[in-house]
Protein backbone atom coordinates (compact mmCIF):
# COMPACT_ATOMS: atom_id res chain seq x y z
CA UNK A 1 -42.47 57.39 39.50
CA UNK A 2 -42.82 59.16 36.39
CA UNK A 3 -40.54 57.90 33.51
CA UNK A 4 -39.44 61.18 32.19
CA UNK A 5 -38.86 64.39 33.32
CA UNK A 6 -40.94 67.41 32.80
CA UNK A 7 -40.14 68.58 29.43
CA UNK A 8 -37.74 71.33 28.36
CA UNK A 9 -35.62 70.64 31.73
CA UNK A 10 -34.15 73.89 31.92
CA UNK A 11 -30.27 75.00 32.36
CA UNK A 12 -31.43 78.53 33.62
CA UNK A 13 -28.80 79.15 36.18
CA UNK A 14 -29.03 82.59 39.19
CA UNK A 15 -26.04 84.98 39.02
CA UNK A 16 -24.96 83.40 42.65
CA UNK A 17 -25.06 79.74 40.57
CA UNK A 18 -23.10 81.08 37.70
CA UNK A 19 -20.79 82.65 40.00
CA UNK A 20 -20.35 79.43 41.99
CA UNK A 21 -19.73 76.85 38.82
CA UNK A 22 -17.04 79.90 37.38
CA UNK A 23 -15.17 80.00 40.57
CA UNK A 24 -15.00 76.48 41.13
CA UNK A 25 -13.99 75.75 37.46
CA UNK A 26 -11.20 78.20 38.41
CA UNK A 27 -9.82 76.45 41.57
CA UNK A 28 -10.17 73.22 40.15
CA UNK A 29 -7.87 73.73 36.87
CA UNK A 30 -5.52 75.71 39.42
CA UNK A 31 -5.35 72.37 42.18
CA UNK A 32 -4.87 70.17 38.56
CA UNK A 33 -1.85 72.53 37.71
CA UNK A 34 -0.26 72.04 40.78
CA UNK A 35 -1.09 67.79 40.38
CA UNK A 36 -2.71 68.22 44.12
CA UNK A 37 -5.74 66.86 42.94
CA UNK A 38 -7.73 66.05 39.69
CA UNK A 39 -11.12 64.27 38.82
CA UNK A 40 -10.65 61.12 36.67
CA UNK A 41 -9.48 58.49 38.85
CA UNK A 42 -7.61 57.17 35.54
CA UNK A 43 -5.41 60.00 35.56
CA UNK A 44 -4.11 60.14 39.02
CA UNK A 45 -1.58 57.34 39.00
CA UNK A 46 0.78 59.26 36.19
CA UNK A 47 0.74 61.91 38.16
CA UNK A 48 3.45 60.39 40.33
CA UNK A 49 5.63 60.68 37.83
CA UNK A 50 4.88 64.26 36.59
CA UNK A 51 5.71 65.60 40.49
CA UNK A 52 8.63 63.80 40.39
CA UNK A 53 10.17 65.10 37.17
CA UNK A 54 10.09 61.90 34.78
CA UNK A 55 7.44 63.24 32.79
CA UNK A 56 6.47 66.52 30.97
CA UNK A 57 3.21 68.61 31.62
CA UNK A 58 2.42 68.00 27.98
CA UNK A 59 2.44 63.95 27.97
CA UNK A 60 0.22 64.63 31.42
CA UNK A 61 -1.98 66.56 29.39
CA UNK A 62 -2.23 64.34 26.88
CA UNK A 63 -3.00 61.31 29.05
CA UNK A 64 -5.56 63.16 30.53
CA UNK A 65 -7.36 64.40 27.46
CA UNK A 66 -7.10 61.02 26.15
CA UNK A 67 -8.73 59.51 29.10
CA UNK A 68 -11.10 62.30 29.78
CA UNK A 69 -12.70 63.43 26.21
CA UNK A 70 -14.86 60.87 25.42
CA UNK A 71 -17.16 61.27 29.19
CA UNK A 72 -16.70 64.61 28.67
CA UNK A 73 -18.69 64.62 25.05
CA UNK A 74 -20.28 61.46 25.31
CA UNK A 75 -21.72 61.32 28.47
CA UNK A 76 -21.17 64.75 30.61
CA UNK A 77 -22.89 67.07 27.99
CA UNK A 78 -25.68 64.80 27.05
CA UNK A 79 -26.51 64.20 30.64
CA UNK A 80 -26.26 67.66 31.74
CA UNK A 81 -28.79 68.68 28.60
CA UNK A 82 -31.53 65.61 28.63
CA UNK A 83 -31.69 66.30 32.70
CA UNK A 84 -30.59 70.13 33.09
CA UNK A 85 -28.48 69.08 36.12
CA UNK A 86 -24.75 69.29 35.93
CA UNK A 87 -22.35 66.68 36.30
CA UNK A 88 -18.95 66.07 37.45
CA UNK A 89 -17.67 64.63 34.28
CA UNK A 90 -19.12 68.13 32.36
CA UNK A 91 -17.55 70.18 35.17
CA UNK A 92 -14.42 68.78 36.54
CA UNK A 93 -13.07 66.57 34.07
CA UNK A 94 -11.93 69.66 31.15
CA UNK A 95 -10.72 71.38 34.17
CA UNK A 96 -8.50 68.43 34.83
CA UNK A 97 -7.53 69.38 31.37
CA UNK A 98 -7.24 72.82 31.29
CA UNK A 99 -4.91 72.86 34.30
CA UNK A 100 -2.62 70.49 33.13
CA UNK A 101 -2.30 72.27 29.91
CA UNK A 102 -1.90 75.93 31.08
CA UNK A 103 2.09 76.76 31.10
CA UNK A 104 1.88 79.21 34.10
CA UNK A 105 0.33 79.13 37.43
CA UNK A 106 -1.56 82.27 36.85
CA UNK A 107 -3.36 80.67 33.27
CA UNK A 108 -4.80 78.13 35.12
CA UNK A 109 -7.85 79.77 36.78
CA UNK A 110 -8.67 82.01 33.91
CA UNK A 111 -8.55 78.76 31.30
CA UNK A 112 -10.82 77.15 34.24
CA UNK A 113 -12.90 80.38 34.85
CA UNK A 114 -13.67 80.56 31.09
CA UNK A 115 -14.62 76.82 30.92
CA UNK A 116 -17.25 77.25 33.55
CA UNK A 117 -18.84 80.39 31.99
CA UNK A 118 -19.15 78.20 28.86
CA UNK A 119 -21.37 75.63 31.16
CA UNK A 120 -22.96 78.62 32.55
CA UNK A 121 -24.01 80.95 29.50
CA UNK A 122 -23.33 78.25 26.24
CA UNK A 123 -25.51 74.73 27.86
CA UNK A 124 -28.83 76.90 28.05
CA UNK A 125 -28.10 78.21 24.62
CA UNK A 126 -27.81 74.92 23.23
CA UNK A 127 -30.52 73.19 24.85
CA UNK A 128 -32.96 76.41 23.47
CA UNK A 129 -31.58 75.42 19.82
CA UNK A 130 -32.29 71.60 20.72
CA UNK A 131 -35.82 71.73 22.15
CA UNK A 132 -36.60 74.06 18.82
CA UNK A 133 -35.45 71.39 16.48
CA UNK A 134 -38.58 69.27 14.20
CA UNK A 135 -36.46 66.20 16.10
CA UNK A 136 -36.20 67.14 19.72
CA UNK A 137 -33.55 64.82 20.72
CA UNK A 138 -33.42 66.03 24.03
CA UNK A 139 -36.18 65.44 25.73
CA UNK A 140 -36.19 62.04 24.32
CA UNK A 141 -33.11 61.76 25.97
CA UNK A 142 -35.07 61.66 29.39
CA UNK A 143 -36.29 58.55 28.15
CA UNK A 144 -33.32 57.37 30.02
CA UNK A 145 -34.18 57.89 33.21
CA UNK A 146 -36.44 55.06 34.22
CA UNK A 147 -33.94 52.23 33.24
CA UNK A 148 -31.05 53.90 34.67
CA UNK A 149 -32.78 54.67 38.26
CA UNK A 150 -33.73 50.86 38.65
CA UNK A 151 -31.06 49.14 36.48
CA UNK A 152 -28.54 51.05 39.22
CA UNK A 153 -30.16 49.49 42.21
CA UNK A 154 -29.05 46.44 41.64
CA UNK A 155 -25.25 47.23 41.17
CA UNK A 156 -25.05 45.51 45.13
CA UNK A 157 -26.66 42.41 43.84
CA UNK A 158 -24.02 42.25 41.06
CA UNK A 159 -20.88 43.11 43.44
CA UNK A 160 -21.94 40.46 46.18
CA UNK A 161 -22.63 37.99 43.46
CA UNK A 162 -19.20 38.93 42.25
CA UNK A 163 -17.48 38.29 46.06
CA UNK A 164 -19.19 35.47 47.57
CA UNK A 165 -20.90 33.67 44.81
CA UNK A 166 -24.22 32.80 43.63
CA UNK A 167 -25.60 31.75 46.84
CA UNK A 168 -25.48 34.58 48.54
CA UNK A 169 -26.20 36.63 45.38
CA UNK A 170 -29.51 34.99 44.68
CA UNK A 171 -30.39 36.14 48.55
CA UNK A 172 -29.62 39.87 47.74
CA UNK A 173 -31.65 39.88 44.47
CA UNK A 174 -34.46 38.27 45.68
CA UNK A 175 -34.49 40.60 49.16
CA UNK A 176 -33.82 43.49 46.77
CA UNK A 177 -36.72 42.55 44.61
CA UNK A 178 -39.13 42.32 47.74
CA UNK A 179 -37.71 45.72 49.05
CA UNK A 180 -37.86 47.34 45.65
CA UNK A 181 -41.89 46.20 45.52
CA UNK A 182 -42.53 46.88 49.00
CA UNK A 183 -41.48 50.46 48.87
CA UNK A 184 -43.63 51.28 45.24
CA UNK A 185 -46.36 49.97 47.32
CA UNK A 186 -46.46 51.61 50.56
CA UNK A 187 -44.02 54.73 49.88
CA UNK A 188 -44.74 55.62 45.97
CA UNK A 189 -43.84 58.83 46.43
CA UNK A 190 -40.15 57.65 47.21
CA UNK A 191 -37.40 56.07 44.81
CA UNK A 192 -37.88 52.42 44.81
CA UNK A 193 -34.62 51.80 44.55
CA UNK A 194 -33.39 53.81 48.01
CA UNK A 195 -34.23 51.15 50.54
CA UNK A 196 -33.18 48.18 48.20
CA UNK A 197 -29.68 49.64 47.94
CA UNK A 198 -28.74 50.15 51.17
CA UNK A 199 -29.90 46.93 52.51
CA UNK A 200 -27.95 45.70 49.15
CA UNK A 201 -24.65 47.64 50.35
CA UNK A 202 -25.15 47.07 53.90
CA UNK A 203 -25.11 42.89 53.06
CA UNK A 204 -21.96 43.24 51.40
CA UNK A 205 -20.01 45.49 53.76
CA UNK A 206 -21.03 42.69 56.41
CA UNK A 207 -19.95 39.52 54.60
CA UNK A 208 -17.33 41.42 53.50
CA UNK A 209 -16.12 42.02 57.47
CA UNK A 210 -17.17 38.92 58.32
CA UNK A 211 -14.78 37.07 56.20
CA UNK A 212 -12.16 39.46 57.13
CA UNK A 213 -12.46 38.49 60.44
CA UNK A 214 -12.78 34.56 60.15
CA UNK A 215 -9.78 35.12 58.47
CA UNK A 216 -7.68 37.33 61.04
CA UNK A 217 -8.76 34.86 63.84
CA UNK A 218 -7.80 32.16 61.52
CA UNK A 219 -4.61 33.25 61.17
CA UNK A 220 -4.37 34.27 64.76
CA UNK A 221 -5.00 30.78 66.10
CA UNK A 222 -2.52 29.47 63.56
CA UNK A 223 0.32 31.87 64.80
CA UNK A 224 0.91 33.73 61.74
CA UNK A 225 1.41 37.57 62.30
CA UNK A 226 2.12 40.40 60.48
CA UNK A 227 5.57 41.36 59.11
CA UNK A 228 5.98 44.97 59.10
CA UNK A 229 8.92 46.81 57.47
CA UNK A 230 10.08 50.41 59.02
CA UNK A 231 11.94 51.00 55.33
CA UNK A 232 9.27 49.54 53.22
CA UNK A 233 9.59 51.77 50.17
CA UNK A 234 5.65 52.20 49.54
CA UNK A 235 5.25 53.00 53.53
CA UNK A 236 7.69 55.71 52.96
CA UNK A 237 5.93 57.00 49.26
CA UNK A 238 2.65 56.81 51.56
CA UNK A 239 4.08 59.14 53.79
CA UNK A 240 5.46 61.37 51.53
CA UNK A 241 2.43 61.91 49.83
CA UNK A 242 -0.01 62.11 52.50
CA UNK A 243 2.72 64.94 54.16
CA UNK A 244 2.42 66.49 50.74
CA UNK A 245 -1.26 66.96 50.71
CA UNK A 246 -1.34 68.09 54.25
CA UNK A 247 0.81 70.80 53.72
CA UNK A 248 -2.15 72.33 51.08
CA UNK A 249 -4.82 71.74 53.77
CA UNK A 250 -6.41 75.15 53.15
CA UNK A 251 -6.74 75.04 49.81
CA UNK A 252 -8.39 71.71 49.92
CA UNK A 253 -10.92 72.91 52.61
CA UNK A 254 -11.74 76.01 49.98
CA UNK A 255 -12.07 72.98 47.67
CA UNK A 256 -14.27 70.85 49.83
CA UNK A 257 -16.26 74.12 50.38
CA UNK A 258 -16.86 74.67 46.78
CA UNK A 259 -18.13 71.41 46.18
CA UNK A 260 -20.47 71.02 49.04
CA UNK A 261 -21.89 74.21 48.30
CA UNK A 262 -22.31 73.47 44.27
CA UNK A 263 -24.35 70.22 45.57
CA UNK A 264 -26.65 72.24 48.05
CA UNK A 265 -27.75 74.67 44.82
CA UNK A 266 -29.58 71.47 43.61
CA UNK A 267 -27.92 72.27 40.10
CA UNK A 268 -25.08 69.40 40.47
CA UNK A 269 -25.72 65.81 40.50
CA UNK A 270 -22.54 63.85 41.19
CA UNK A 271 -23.53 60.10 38.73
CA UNK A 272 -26.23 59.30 36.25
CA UNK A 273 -28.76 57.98 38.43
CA UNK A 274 -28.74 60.87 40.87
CA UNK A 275 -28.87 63.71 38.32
CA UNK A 276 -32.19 62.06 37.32
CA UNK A 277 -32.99 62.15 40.83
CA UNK A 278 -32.00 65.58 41.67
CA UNK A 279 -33.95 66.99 38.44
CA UNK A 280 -36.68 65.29 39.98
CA UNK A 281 -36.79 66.81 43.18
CA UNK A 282 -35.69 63.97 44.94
CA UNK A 283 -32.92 65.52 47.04
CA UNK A 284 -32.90 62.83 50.00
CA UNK A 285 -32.81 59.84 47.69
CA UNK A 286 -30.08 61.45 45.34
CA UNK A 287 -28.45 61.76 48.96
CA UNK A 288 -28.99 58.27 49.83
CA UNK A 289 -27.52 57.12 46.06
CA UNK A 290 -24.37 58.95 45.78
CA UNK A 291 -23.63 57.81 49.84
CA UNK A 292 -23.89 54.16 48.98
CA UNK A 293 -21.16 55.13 46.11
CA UNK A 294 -18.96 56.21 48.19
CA UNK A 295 -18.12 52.92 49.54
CA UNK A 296 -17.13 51.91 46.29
CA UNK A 297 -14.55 54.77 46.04
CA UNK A 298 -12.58 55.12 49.04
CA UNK A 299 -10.14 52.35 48.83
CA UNK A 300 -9.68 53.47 44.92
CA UNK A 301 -9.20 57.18 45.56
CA UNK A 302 -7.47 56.73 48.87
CA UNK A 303 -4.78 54.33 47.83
CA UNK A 304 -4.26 55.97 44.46
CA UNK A 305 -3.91 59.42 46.54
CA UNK A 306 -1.37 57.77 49.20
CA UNK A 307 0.43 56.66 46.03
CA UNK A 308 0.79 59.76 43.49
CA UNK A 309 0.64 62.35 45.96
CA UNK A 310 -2.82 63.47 44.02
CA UNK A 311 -5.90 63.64 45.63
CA UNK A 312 -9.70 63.80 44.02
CA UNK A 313 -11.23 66.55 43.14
CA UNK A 314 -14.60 65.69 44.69
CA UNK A 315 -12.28 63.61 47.69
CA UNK A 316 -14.39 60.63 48.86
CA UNK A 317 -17.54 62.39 47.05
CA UNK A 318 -19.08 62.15 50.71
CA UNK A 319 -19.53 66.26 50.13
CA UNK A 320 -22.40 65.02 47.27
CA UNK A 321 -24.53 63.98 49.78
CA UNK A 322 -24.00 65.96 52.67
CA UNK A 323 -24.66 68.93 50.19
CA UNK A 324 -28.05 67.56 48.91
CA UNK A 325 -29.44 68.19 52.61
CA UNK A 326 -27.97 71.15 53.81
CA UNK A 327 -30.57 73.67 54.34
CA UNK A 328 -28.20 76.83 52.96
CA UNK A 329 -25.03 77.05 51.37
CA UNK A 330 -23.20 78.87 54.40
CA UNK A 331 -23.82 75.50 56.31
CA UNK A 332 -22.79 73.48 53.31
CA UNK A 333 -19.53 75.53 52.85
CA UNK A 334 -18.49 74.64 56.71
CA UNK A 335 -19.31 71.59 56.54
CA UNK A 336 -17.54 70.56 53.20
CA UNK A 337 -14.68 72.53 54.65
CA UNK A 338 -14.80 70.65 57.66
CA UNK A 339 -15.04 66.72 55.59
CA UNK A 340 -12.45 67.83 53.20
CA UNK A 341 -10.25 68.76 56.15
CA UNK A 342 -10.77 65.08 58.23
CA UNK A 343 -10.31 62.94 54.62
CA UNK A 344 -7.22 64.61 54.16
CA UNK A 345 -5.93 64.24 57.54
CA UNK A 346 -7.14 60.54 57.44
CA UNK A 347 -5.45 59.62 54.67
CA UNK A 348 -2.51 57.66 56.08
CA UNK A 349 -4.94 55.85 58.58
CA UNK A 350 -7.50 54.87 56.07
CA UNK A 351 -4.90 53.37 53.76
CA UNK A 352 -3.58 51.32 56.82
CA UNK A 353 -6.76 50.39 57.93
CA UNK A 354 -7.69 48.73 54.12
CA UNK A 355 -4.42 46.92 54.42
CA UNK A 356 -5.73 45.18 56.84
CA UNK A 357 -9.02 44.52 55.38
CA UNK A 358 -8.51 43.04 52.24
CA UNK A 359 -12.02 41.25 51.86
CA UNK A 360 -13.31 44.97 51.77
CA UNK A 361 -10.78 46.48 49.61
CA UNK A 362 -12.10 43.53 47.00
CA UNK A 363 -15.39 44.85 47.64
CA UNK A 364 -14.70 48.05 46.73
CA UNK A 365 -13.54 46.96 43.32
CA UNK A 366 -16.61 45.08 42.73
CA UNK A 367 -19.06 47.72 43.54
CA UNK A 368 -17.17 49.74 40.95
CA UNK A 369 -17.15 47.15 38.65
CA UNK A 370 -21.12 46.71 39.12
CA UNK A 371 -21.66 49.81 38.91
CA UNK A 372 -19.97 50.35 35.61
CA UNK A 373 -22.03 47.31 34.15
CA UNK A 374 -25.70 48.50 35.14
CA UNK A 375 -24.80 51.99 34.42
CA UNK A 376 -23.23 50.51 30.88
CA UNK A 377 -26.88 47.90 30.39
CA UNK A 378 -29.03 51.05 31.53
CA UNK A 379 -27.70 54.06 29.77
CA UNK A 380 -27.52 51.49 26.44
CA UNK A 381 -31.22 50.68 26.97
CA UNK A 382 -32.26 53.92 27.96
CA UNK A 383 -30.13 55.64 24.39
CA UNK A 384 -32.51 53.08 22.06
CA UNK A 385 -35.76 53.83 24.07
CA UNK A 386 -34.48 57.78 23.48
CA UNK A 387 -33.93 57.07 19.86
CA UNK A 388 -37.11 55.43 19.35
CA UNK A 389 -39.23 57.81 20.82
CA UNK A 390 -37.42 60.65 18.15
CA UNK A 391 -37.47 58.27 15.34
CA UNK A 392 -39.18 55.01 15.74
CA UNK A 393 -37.53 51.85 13.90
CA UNK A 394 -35.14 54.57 11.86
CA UNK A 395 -33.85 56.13 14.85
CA UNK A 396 -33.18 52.86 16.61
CA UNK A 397 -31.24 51.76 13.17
CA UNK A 398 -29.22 54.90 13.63
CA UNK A 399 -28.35 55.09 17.00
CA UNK A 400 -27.99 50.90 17.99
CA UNK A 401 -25.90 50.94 14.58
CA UNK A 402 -23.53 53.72 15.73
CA UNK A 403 -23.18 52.17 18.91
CA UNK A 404 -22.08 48.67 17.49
CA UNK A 405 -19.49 50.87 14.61
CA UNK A 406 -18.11 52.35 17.82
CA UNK A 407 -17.45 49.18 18.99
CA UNK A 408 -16.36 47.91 15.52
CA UNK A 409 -13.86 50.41 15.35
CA UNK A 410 -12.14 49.97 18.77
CA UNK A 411 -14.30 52.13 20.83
CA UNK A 412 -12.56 55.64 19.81
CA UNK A 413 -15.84 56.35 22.07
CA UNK A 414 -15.33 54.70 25.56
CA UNK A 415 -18.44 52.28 25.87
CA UNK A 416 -20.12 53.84 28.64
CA UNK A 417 -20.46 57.28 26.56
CA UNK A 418 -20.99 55.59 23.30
CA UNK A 419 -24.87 55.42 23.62
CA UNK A 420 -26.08 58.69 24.36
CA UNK A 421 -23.14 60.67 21.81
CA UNK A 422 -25.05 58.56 19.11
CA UNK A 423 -28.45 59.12 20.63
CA UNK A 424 -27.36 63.18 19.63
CA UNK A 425 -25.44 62.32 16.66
CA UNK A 426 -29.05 60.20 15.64
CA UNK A 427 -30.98 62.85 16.30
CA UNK A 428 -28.99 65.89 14.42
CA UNK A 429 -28.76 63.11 11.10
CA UNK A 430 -33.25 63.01 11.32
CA UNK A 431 -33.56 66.46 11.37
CA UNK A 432 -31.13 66.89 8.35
CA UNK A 433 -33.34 63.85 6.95
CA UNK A 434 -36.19 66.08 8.32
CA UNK A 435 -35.19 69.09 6.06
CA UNK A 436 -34.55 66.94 3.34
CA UNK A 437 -38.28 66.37 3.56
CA UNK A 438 -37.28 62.64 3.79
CA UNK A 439 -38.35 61.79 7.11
CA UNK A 440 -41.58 62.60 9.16
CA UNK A 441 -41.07 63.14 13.09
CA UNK A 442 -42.71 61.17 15.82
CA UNK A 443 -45.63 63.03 17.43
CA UNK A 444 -45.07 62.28 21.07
């Protein structure tokens, strides 16, 4: 697989795209103003409070700026510019924003509306000044793709370690490892990774039922059962909030629509690995990617919905995948319609279904948490190959050293987004060195 993309990936978008990213930008910031749904998974539990009254729509805002800014700069625009693929941090997280700052129902969409024409009309501007630049930091920034791609495969590996120990971690690596080899050397043409993960994913969904169910029989054979409570004050918040999002079940079809259909345009990638993937070409293993995801985030988003009355923007972020492979957006539309619909109306049964499962719910949390560390090692290692292929020794001085001052100064930067906002802030400083005829670019 080729380590970069082809360069000058484009953000040339059709009128139907442009359309598609304005109106969703629109409903989004509208279903944030109402609190039915937003993006950062961060967010969501304050919202509680903010639909109950014990909180302003400013202090929402400003949680949700605080939590949001630094993916949205750090890590949303540089993706969506080294890859010219879109993101969900780029696209949904200001609209998050947005419609949790607008004062009236009506502002909403147009503040939302106007954020998605600047994605639309300002990225490709941008990315025309940056490719023009003596230091192209750009298209060095595709230097990232290779260790994020394989890096990300082994976020199973990590989680199962996590769960069940060594042991059975050192099995998954080593069967990744095989599977990762195997498929470079009979199926080059496909992501290495694809197979690995799933088997990965697969192993830890099954020790992870397993134990569940060594436990329940356990506990069966001992005579312990389950004590449930008809007035238990979180069954009855459940309820309420699950009633509460079923009662906006149209809007969050039109949602689920929206998204699906975004995916299918092949201009959307929903994480770091798969907007790589998608930029690519590689539409069925960007599928396969973002599904195995999925697993990680439906205890998270589910719970945290049943709890605030909030659901996500992108739901279960099953309508990433499905959109990848539909064949037209009229198809993808229905369909996302149709999985936005069922999540919704599964809500209350999901979340009863993980309380009884808790070895999975602890999965969950680990896959997330692996995630976030090979994403954090990859996009880290990726930012210092990007900064020495713009500026050799110099440019791995500037950008590794304002990574560590980042960390230095408490992270005003959260990690994850740290590495490739200095990879642009290193590359803007060489060209000024550039003009100040004190530094030579790297021929590459």
């Amino acid at each position: 697989m080729s380590s970069t993309l082809a360069a000058g990936a484009g953000l040339d978008f059709t009128l139907a795209q442009q359309l598609t990213v304005i109106a969703l930008c629109a409903l989004t910031a509208y279903i944030s103003h109402m609190a039915l749904a937003v993006f950062n998974d961060g967010v969501r539990p304050f919202l509680l409070d903010f639909i109950q009254g014990r909180t302003t729509r400013s202090a929402t805002t400003a949680v949700s700026f605080g939590l949001s800014a630094g993916f949205i700069f750090g890590l949303g625009a540089p993706m969506a510019l080294s890859t010219g693929v879109l993101n969900p941090w780029l696209v949904f997280l200001p609209t998050d924003i947005l419609g949790m700052l607008a004062p009236k129902k009506w502002l909403a969409p147009i503040l939302g509306g106007a954020w998605g024409a600047v994605v639309v009309f300002g990225l490709n501007g941008a990315n025309d000044v940056a490719h023009d630049l003596p230091v192209d930091f750009i298209t060095a920034m595709q230097q990232m793709s290779t260790p994020i791609l394989f890096l990300f495969t082994l976020f199973p590996v990590l989680a199962i370690t996590k769960q069940f120990g060594r042991k059975w971690g050192g099995v998954a690596g080593g069967l990744e490892l095989a599977l990762v080899v195997l498929t470079m050397k009979l199926w080059p043409k496909m992501f290495a990774g694809a197979l690995a993960m799933a088997v990965g994913v697969l192993m830890l969904i099954a020790l992870a039922v397993a134990k569940d169910m060594k436990q329940r029989k356990a506990d069966k054979d001992a005579g312990v059962t389950a004590i449930v409570l008809d007035d238990d004050p979180m069954a009855s918040l459940f309820s309420a909030s699950a009633a509460r999002l079923r009662r906006h079940l149209p809007l969050f079809m039109v949602l689920g629509a929206g998204v699906c259909v975004l995916a299918q345009m092949h201009i959307f990638g929903g994480g770091e690995a798969t907007s790589f993937l998608i930029a690519k070409g590689q539409y069925t293993e960007a599928a396969q990617v973002d599904f195995y995801r999925v697993f990680g985030f439906i205890p998270l988003i589910a719970t945290t919905a049943l709890a605030s009355g909030a659901y996500g923007i992108a739901g279960f972020t099953l309508v990433y995948p499905i959109g990848y492979l539909m064949p037209n957006p009229f198809l993808a539309a229905i369909v996302g319609a149709v999985v936005f619909a069922l999540e919704v109306l599964a809500l209350s049964s999901i979340g009863k279904v993980l309380g009884k499962l808790p070895s999975v719910r602890d999965s969950s949390e680990h896959l997330r948490s692996a995630i976030g560390d090979t994403l954090q090692l990859a996009i880290l290692f990726g930012s210092l190959m990007a900064a020495n292929a713009m500026g050799g020794g110099l440019g791995i001085l500037v950008v590794g050293g304002l990574y560590l001052l980042n960390d230095a100064m408490g992270r005003p930067v959260v990690r994850m987004a740290a590495a490739p906002a200095a990879v642009i802030v290193g590359g803007i400083l060489l060209n000024v060195l550039y003009w100040l005829d004190l530094f030579t670019p790297i021929k590459g």
